[in-house]
C-alpha atoms as a PDB file:
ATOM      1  CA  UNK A   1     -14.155  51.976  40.817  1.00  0.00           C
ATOM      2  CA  UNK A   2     -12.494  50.298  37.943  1.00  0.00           C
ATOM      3  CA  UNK A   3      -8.594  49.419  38.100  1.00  0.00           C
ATOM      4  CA  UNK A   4      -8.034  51.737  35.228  1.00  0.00           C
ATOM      5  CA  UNK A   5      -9.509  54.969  36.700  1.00  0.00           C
ATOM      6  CA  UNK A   6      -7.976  54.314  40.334  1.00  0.00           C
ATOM      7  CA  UNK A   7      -4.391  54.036  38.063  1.00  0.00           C
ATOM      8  CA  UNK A   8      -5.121  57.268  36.233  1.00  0.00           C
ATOM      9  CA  UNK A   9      -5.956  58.663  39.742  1.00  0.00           C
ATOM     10  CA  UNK A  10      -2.582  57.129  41.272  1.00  0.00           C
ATOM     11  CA  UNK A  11      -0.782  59.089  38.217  1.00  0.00           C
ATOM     12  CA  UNK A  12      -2.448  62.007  38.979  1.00  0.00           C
ATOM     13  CA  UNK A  13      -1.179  62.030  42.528  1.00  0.00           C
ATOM     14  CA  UNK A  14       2.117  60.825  42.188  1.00  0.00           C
ATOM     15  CA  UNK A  15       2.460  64.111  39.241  1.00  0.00           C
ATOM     16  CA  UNK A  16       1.220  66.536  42.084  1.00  0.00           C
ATOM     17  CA  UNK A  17       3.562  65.035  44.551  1.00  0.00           C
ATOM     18  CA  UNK A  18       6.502  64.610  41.897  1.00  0.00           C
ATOM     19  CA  UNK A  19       5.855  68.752  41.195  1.00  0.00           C
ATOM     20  CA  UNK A  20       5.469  69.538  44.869  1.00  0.00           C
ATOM     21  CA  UNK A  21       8.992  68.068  45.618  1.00  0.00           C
ATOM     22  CA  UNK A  22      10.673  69.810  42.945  1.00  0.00           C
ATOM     23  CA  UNK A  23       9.381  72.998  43.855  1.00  0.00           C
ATOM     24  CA  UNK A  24      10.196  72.467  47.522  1.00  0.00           C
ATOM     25  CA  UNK A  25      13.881  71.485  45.976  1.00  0.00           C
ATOM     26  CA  UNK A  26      13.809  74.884  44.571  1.00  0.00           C
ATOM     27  CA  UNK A  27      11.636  77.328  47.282  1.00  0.00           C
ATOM     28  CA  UNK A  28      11.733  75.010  50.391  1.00  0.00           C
ATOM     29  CA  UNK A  29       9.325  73.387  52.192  1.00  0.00           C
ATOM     30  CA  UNK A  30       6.940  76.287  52.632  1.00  0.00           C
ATOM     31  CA  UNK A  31       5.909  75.296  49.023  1.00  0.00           C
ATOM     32  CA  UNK A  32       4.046  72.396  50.697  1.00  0.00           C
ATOM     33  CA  UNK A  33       1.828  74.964  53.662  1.00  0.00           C
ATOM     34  CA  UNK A  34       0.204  76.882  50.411  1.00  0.00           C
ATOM     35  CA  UNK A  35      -3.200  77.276  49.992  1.00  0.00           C
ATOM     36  CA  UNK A  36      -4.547  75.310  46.614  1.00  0.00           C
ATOM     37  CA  UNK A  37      -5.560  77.498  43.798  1.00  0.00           C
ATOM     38  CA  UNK A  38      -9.632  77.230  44.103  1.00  0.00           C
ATOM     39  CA  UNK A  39     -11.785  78.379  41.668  1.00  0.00           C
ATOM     40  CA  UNK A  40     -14.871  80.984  43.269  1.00  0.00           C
ATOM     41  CA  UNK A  41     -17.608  78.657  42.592  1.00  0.00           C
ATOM     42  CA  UNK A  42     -18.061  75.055  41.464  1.00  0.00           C
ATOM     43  CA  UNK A  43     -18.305  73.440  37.984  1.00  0.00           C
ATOM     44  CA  UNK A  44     -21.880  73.137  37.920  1.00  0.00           C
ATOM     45  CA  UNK A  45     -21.433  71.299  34.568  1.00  0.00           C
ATOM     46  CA  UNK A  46     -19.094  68.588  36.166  1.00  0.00           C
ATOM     47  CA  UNK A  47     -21.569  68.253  39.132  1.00  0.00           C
ATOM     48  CA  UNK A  48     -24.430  67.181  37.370  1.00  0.00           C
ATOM     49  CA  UNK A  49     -22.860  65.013  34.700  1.00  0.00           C
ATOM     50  CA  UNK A  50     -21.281  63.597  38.524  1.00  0.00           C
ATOM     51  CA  UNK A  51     -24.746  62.970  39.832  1.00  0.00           C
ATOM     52  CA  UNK A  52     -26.565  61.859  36.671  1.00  0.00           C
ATOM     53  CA  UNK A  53     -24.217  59.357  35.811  1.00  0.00           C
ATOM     54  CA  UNK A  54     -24.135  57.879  39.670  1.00  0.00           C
ATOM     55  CA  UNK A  55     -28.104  57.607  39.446  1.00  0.00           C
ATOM     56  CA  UNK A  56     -27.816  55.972  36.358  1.00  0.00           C
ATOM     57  CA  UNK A  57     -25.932  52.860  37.590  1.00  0.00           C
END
C-alpha cells in the first residue's frame, strides 16, 4: 500500500474517532457500544472492481 492511501486511511480514522468523541462529549460513552450502521447486502460493484484490480497487479 502506497504512503498516500495509508494517509487518506489514517484521516479517515482519526475523522471517525474525532466524531465519536464529540458525540460521547454530548451522549456519553454509550455512543461508543453502538452497533455500526450496515447496509443489508454488499456493494457488489465495489467487490469486483476490489478483486479485478488485485488480479491485475
Amino acid at each position: 500500500m502506497d504512503s498516500e492511501t495509508e494517509n487518506h486511511l489514517a484521516s479517515l480514522l482519526m475523522d471517525e474517532a474525532r466524531r465519536l468523541r464529540l458525540q460521547a462529549d454530548r451522549e456519553g460513552v454509550h455512543v461508543y457500544l453502538r452497533q455500526p450502521n450496515v447496509r443489508g447486502r454488499p456493494n457488489s460493484r465495489f467487490l469486483t472492481a476490489t478483486v479485478l484490480g488485485v488480479q491485475q497487479d
